[in-house]
N, C-alpha and C. Protein backbone atom coordinates (compact mmCIF):
# COMPACT_ATOMS: atom_id res chain seq x y z
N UNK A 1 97.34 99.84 107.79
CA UNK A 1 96.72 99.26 106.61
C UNK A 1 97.69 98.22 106.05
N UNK A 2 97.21 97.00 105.97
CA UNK A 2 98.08 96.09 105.31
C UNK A 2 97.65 95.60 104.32
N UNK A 3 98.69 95.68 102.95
CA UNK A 3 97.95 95.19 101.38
C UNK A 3 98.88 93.89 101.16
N UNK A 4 97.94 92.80 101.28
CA UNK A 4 98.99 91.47 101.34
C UNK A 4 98.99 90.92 99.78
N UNK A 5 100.18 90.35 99.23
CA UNK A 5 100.03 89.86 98.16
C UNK A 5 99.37 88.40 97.87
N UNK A 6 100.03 87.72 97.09
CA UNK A 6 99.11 86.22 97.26
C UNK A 6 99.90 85.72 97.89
N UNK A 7 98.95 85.28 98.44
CA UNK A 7 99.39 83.99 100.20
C UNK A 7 99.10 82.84 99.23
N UNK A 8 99.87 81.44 100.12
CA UNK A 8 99.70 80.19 99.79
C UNK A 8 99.83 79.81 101.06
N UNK A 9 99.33 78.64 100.94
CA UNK A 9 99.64 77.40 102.32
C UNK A 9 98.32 76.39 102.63
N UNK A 10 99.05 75.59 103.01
CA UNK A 10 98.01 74.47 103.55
C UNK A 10 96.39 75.24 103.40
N UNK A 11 96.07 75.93 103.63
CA UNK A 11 94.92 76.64 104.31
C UNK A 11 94.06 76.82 102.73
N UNK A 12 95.12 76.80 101.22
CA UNK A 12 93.81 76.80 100.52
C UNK A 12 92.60 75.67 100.29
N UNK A 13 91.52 75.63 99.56
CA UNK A 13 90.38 74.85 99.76
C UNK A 13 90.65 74.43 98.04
N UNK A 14 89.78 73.17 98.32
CA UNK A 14 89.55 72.29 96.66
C UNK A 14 89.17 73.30 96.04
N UNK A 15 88.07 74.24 96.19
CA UNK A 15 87.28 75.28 94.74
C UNK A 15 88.24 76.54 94.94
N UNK A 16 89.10 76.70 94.98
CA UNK A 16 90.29 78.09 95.28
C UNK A 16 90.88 77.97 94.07
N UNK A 17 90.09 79.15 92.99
CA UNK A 17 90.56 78.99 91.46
C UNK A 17 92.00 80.20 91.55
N UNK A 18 92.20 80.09 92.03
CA UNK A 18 93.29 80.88 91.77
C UNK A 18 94.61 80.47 91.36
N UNK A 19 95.60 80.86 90.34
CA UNK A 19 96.51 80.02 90.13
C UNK A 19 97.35 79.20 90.90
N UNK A 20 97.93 79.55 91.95
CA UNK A 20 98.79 79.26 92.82
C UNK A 20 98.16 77.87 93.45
N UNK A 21 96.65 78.09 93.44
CA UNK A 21 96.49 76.48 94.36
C UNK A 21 95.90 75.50 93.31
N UNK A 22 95.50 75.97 91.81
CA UNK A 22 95.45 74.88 90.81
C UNK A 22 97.09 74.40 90.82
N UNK A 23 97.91 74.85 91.06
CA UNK A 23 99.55 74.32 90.57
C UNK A 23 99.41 73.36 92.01
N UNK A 24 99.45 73.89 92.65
CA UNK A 24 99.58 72.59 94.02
C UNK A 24 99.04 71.37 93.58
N UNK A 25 97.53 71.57 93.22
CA UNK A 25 96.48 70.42 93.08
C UNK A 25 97.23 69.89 92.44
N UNK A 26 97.34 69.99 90.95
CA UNK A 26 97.95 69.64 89.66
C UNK A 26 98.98 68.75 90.01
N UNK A 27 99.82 69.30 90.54
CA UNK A 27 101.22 68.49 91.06
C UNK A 27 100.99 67.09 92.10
N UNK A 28 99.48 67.25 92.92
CA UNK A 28 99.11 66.71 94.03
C UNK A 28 98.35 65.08 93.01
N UNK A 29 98.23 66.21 91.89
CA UNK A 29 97.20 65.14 91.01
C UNK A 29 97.68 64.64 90.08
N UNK A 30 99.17 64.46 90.18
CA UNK A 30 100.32 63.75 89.62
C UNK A 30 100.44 64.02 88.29
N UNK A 31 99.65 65.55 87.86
CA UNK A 31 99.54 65.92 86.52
C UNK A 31 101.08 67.35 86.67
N UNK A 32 101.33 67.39 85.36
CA UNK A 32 102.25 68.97 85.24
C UNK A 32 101.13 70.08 85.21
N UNK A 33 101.98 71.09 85.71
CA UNK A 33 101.34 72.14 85.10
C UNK A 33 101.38 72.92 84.08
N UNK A 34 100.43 73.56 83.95
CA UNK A 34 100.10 74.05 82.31
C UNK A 34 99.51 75.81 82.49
N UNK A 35 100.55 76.37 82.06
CA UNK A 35 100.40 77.50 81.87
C UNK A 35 100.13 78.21 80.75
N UNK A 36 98.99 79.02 80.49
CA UNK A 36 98.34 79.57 79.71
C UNK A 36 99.06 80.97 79.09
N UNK A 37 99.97 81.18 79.26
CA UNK A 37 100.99 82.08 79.16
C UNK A 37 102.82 81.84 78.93
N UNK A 38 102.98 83.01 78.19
CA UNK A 38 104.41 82.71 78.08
C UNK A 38 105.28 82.72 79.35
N UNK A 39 105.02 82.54 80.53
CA UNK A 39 105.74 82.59 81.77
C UNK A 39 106.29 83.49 82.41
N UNK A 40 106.31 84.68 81.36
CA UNK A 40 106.88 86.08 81.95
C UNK A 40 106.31 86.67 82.86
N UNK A 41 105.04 86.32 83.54
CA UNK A 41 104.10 86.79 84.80
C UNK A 41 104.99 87.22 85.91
N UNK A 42 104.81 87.93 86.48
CA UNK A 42 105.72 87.83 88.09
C UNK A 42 104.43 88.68 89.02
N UNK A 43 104.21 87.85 90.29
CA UNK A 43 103.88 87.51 91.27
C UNK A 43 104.64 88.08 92.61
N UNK A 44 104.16 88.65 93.47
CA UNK A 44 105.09 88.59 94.66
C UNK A 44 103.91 87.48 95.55
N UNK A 45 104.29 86.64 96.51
CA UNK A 45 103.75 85.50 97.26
C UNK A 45 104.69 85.62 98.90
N UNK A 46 103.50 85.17 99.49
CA UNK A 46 103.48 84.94 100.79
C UNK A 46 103.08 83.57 101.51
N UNK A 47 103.77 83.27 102.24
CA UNK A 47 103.17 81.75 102.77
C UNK A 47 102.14 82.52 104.01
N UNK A 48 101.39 81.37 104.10
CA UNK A 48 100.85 82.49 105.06
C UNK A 48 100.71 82.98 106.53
N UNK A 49 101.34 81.95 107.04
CA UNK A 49 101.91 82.04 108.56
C UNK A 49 102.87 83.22 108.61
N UNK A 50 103.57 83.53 107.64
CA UNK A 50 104.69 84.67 107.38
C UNK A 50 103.14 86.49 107.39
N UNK A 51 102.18 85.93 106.61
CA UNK A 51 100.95 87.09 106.50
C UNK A 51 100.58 87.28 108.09
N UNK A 52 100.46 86.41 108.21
CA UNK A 52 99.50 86.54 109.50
C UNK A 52 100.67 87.55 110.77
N UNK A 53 102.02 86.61 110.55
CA UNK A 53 102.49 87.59 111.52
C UNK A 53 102.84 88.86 110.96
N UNK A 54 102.97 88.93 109.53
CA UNK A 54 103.39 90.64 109.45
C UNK A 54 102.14 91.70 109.55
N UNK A 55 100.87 91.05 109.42
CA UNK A 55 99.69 91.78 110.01
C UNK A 55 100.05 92.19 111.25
N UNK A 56 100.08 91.07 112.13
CA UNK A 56 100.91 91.43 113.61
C UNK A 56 101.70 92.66 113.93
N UNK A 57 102.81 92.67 113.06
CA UNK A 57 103.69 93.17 113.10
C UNK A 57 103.16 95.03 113.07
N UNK A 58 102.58 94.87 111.82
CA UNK A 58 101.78 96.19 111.64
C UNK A 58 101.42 96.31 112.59
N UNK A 59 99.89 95.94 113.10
CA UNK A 59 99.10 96.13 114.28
C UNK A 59 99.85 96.29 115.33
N UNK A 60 101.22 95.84 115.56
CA UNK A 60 101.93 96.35 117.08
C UNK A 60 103.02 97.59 116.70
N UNK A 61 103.44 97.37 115.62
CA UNK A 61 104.36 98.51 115.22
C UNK A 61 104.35 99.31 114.45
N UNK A 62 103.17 99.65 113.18
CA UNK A 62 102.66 100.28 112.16
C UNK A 62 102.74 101.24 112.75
N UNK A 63 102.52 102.85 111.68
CA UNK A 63 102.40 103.61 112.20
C UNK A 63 101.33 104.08 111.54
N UNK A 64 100.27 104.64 112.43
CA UNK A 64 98.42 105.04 112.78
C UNK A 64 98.67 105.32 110.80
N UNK A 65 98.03 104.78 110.42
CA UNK A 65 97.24 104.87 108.80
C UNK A 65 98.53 104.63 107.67
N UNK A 66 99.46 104.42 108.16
CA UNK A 66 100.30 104.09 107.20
C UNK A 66 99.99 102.27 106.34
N UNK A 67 100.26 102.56 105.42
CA UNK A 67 100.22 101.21 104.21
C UNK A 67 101.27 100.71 104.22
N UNK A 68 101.26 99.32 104.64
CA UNK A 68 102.18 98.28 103.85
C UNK A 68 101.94 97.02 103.67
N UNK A 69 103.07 96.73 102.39
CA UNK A 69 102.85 95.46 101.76
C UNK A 69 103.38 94.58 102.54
N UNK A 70 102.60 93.33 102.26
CA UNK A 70 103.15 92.03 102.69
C UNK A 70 103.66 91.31 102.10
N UNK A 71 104.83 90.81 101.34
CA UNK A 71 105.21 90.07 100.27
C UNK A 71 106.86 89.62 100.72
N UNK A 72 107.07 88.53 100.42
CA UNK A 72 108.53 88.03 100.32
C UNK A 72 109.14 88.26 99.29
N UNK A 73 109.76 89.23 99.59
CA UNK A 73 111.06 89.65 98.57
C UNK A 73 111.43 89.14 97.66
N UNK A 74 111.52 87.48 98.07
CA UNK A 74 112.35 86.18 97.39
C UNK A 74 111.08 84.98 96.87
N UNK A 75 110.14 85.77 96.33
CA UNK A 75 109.54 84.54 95.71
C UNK A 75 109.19 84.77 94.05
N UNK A 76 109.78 84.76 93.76
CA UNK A 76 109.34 84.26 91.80
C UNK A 76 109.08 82.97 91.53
N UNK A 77 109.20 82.72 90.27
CA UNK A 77 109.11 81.35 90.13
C UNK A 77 108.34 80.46 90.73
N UNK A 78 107.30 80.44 91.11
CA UNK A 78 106.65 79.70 92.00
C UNK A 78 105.69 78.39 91.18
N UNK A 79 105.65 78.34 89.94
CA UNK A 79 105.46 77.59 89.18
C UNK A 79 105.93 76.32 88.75
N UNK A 80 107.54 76.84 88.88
CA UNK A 80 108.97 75.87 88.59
C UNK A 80 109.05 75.32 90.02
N UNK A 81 108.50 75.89 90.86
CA UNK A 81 109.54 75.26 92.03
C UNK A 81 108.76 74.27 92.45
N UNK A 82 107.11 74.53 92.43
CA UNK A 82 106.20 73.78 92.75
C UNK A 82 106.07 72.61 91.95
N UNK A 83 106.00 72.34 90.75
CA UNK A 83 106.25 71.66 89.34
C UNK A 83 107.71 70.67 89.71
N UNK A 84 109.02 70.64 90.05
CA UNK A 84 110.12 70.58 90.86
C UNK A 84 109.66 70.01 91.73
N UNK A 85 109.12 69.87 92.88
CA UNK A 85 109.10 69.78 93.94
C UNK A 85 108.40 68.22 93.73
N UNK A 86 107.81 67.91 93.10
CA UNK A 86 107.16 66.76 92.65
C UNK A 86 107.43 66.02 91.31
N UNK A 87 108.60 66.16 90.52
CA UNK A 87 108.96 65.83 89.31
C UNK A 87 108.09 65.84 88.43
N UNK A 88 107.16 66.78 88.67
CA UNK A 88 106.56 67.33 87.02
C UNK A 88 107.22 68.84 86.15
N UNK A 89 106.91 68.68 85.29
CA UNK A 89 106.95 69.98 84.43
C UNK A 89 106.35 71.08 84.32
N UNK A 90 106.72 72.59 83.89
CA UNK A 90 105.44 73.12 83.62
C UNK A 90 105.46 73.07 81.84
N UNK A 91 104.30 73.36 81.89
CA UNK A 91 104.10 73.34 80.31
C UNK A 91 103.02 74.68 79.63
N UNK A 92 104.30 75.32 78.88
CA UNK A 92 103.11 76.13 78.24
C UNK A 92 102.46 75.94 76.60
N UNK A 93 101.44 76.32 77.44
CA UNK A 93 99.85 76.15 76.35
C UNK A 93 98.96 77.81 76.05
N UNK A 94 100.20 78.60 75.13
CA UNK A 94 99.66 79.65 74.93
C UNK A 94 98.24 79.92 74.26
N UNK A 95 97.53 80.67 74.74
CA UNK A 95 96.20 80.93 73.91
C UNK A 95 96.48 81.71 73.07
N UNK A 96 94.90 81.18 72.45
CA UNK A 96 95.06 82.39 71.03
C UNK A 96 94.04 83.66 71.72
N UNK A 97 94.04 84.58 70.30
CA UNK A 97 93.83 85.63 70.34
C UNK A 97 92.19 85.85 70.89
N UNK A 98 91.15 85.19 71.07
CA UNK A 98 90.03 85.14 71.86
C UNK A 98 90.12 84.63 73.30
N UNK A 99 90.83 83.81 73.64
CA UNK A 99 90.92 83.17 74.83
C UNK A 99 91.71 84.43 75.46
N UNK A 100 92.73 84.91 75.43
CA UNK A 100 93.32 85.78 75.30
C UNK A 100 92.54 87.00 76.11
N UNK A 101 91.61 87.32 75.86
CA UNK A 101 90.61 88.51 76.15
C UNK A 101 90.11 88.18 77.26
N UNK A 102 89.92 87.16 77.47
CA UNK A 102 89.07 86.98 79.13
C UNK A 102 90.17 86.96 80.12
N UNK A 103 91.42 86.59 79.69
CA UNK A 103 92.79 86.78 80.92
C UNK A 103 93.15 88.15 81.57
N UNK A 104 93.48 88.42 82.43
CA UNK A 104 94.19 89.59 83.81
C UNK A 104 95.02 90.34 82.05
N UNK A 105 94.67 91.61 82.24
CA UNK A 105 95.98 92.24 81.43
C UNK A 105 97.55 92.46 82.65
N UNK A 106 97.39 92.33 83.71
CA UNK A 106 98.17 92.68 84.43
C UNK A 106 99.53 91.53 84.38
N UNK A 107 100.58 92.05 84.23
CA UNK A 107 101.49 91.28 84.09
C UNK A 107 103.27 90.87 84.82
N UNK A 108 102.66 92.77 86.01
CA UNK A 108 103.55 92.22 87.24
C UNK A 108 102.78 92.63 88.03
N UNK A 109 103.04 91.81 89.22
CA UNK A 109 102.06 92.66 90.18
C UNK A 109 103.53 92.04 91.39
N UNK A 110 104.20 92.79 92.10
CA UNK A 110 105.40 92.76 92.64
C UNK A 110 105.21 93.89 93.72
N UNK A 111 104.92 93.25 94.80
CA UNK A 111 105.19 94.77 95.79
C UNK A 111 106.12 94.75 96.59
N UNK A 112 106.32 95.73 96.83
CA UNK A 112 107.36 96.14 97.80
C UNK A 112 107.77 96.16 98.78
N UNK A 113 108.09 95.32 99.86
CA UNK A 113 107.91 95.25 101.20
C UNK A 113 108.85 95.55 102.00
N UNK A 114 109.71 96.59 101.78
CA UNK A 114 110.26 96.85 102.25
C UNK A 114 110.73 97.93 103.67
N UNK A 115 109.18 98.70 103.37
CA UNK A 115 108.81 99.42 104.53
C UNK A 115 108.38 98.35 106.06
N UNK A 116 107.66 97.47 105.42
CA UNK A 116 107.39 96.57 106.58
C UNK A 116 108.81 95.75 107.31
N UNK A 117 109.45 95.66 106.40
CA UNK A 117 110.76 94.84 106.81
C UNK A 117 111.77 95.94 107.62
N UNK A 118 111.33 97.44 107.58
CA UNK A 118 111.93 98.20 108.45
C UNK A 118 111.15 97.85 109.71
N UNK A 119 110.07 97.54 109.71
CA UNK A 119 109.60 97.28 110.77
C UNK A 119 110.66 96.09 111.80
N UNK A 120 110.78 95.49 111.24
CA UNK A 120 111.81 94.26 111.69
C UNK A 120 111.40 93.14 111.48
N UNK A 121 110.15 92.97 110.36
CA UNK A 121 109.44 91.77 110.22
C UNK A 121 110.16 91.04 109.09
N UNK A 122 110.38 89.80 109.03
CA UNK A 122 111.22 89.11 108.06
C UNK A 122 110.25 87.46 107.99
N UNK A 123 110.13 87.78 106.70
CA UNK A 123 109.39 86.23 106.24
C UNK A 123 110.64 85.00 106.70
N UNK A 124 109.93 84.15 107.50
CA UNK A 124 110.09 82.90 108.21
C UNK A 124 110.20 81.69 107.46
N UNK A 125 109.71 81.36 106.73
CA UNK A 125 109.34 80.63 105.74
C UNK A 125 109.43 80.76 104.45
N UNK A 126 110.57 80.39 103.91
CA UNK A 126 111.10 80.51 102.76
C UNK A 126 110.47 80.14 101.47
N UNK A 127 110.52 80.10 100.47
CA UNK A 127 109.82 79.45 99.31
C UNK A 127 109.81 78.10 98.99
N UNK A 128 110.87 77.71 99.36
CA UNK A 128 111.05 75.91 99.27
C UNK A 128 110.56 75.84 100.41
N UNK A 129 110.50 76.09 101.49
CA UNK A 129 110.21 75.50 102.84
C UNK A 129 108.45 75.40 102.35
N UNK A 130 108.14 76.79 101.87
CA UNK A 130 107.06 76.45 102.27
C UNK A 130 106.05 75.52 101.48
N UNK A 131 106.36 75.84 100.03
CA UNK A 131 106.11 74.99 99.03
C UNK A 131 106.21 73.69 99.39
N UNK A 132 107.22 72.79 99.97
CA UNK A 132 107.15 71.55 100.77
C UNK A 132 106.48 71.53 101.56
N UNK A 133 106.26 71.95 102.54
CA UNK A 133 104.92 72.15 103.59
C UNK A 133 103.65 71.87 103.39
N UNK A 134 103.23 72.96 101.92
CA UNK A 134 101.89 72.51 101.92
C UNK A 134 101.95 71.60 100.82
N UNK A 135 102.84 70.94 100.68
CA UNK A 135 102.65 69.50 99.67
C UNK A 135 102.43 68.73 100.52
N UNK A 136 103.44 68.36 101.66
CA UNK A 136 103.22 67.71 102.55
C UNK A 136 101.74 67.88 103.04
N UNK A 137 101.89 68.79 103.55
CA UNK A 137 100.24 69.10 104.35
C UNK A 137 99.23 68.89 103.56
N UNK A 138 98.70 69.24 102.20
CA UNK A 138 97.90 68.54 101.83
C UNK A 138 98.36 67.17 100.80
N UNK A 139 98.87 66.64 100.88
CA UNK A 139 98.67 65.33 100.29
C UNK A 139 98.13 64.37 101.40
N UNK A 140 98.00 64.47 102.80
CA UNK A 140 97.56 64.36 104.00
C UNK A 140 96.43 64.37 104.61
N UNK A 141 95.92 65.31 103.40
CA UNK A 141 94.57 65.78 103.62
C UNK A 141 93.04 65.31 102.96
């Protein structure tokens, strides 16, 4: 069983509301980003060529019904770096107390991947690497 966290990479699409690929666009669209929150969120992220093989990895070395996460250890910040990576800013634009109500109460979502990394699987693709990648790759596109 593999529970992957959020993937990024080339591979998301224009209507992919999810935060991670509005910050790409944003940056792509020579705008900063703008975060709706005080920034304290944390995220664990995956590029996704790194997902695909630790699925792999499971499927050849898992053991029969065991769970694990897919996540790079080393990715926070993925806001700053992306924002960085293109000389924009992020910018926060806290909501008020109605806007507020329709947002995720969840405020880490961080898993653990460390059982898989006993496996011997080790993310390939670093956070700057990959963050450059799919700038590159889609501004291309």
């Amino acid at each position: 069983i593999v529970r992957p966290c959020h993937c990024y990479g080339p591979t998301m699409t224009a209507t992919d509301s999810r935060a991670v690929s509005q910050f790409f666009r944003k940056v792509l669209n020579d705008e900063d980003i703008v975060l709706k929150s005080d920034g304290t969120l944390e995220r664990s992220h995956c590029y996704v060529t790194d997902a695909v093989m630790a699925m792999y990895y499971v499927l050849l070395n898992g053991e029969n019904g065991g769970a694990y996460n897919i996540a790079d250890q080393a990715s926070q910040a993925l806001a700053s770096l992306i924002a960085g990576a293109k000389n924009k800013k992020v910018v926060f634009d806290l909501p008020d107390e109605q806007e507020k109500k329709g947002f995720s109460k969840v405020v880490k979502a961080v898993l653990d991947g460390q059982k898989l990394e006993h496996l011997g699987w080790k993310p390939q693709v670093h956070l700057e690497e990959g963050v450059e990648c799919t700038l590159r790759i889609l501004e291309n596109i």
